[in-house]
N, C-alpha and C. Protein backbone atom coordinates (compact mmCIF):
# COMPACT_ATOMS: atom_id res chain seq x y z
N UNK A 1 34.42 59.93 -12.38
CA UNK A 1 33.38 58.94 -12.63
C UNK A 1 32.90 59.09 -14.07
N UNK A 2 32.93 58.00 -14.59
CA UNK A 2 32.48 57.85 -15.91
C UNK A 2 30.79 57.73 -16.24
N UNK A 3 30.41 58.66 -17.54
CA UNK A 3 28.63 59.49 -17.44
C UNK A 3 28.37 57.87 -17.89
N UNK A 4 26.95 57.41 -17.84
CA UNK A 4 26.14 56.69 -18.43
C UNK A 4 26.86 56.48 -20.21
N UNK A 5 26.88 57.38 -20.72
CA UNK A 5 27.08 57.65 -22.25
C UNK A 5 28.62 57.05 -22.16
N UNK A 6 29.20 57.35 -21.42
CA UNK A 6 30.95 57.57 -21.60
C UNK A 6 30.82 55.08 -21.29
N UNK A 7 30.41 54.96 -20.67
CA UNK A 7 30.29 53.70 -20.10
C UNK A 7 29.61 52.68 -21.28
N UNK A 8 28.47 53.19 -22.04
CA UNK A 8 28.24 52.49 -23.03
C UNK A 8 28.95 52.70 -24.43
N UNK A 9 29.86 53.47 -24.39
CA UNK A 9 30.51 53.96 -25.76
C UNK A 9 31.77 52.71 -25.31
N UNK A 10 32.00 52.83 -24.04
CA UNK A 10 33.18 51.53 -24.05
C UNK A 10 32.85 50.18 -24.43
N UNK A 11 31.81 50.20 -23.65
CA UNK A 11 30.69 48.53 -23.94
C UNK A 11 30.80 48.54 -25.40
N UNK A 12 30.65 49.78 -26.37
CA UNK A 12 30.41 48.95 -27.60
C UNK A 12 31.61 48.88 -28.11
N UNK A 13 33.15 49.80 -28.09
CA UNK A 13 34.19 49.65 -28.48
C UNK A 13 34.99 48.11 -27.80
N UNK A 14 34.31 47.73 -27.11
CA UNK A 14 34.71 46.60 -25.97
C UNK A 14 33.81 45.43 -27.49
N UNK A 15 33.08 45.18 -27.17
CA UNK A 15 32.24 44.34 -28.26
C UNK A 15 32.50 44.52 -29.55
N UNK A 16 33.42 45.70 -30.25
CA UNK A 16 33.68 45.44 -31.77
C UNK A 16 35.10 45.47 -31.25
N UNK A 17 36.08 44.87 -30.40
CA UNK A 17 37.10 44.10 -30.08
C UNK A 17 38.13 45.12 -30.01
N UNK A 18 37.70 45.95 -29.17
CA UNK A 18 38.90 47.20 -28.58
C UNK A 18 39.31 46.63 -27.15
N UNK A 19 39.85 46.00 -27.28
CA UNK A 19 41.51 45.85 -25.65
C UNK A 19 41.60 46.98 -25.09
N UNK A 20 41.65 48.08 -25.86
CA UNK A 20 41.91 49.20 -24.67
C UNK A 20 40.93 49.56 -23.76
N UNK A 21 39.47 49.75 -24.77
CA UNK A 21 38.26 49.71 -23.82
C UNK A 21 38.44 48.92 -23.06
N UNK A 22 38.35 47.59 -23.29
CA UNK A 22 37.77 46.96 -21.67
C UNK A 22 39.01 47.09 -20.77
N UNK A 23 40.09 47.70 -20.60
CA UNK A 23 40.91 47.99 -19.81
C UNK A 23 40.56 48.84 -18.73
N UNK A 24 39.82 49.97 -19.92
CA UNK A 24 39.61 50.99 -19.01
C UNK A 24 38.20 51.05 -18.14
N UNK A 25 37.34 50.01 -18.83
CA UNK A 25 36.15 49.75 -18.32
C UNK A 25 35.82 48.82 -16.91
N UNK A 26 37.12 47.61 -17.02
CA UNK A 26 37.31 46.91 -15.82
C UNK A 26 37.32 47.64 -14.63
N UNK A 27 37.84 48.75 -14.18
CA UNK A 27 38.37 49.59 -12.91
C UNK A 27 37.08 49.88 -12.93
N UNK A 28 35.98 50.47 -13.67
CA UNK A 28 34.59 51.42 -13.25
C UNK A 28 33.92 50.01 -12.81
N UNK A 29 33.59 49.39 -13.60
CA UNK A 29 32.70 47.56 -13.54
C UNK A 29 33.19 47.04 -11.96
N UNK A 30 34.65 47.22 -12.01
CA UNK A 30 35.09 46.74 -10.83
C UNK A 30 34.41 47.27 -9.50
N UNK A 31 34.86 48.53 -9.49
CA UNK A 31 34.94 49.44 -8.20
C UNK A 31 33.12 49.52 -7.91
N UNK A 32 32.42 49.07 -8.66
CA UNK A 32 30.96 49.56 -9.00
C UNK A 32 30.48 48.16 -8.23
N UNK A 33 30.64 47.21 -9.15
CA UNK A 33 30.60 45.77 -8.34
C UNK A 33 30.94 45.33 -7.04
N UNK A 34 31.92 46.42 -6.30
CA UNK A 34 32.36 45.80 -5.03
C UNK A 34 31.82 46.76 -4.34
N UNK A 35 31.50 48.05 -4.46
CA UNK A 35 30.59 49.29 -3.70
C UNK A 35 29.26 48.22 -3.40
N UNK A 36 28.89 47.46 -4.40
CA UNK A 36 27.17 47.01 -4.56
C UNK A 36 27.37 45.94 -3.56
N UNK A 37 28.45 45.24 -3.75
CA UNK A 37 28.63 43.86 -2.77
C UNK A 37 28.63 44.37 -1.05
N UNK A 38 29.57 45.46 -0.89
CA UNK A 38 30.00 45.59 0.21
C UNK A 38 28.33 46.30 1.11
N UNK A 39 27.70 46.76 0.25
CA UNK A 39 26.34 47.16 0.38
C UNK A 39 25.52 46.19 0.60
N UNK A 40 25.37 45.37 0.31
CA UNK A 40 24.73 43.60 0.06
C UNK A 40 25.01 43.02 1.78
N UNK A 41 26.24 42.81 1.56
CA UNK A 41 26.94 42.29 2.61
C UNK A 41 26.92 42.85 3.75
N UNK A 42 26.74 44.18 4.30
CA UNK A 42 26.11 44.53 5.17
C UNK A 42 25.21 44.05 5.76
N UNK A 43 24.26 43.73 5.28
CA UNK A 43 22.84 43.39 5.92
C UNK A 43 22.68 42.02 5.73
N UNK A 44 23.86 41.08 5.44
CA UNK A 44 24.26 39.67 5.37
C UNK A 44 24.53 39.77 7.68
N UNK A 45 24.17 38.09 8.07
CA UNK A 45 24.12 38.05 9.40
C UNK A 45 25.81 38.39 10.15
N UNK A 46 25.23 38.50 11.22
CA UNK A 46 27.12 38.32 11.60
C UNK A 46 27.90 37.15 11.60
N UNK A 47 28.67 37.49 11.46
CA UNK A 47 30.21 36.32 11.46
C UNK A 47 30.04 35.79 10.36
N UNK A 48 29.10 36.50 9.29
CA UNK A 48 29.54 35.63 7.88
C UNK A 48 30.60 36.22 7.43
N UNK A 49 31.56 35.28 6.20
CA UNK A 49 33.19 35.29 5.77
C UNK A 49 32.80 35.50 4.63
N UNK A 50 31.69 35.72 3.84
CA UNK A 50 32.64 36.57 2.57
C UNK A 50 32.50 37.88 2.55
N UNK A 51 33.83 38.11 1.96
CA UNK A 51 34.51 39.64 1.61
C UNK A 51 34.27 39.66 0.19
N UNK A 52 33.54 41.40 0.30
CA UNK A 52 33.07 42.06 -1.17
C UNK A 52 34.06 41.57 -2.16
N UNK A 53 35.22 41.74 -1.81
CA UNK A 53 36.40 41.44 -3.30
C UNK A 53 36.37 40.13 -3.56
N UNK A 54 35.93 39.31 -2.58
CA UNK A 54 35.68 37.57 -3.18
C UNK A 54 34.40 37.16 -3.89
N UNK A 55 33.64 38.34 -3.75
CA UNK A 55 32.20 38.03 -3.89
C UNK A 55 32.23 38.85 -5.62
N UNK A 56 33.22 39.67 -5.75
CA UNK A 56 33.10 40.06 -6.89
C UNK A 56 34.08 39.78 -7.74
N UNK A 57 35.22 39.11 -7.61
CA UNK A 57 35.97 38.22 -8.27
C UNK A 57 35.24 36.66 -8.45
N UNK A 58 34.60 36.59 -7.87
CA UNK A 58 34.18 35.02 -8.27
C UNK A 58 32.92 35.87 -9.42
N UNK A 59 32.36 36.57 -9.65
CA UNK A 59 31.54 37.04 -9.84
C UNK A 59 31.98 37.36 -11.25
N UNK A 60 33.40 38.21 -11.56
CA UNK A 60 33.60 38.61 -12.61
C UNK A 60 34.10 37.34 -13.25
N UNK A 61 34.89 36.39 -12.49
CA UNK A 61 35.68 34.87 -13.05
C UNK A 61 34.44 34.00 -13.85
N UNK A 62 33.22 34.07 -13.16
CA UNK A 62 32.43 33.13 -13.91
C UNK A 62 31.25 34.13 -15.05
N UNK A 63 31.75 35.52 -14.72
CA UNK A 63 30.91 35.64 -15.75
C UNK A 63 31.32 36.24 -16.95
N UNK A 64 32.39 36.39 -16.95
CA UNK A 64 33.72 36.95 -18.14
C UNK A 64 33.62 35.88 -19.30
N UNK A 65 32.95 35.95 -20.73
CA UNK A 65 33.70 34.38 -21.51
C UNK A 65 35.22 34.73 -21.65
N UNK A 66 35.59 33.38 -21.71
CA UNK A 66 37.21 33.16 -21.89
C UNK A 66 37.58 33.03 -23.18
């Protein structure tokens, strides 16, 4: 698991236009985002249909600029 420090040193190599950072930053953002969803979604009623990985792909799709 990547420290607080280790996570914003990517954010800024990510923002002065390092590719490799956000490579390696996607998998933590990811796995972090769908822990929080699948947590969320729990206490969503029964027989609701969305799944954490849809909830956080639509999530990263609209909030990524292109």
């Amino acid at each position: 698991m990547q420290t607080p420090v280790g996570i914003t040193q990517l954010l800024i190599r990510w923002n002065n236009g390092d590719q490799v950072a956000l490579e390696k930053l996607m998998p933590l953002v990811y796995g972090e985002l769908r822990r929080l969803a699948s947590n969320y979604l729990r206490r969503e009623r029964q027989g609701h249909t969305l799944q954490p990985t849809a909830l956080v792909s639509d999530c990263l799709i609209d909030g990524i600029p292109r």
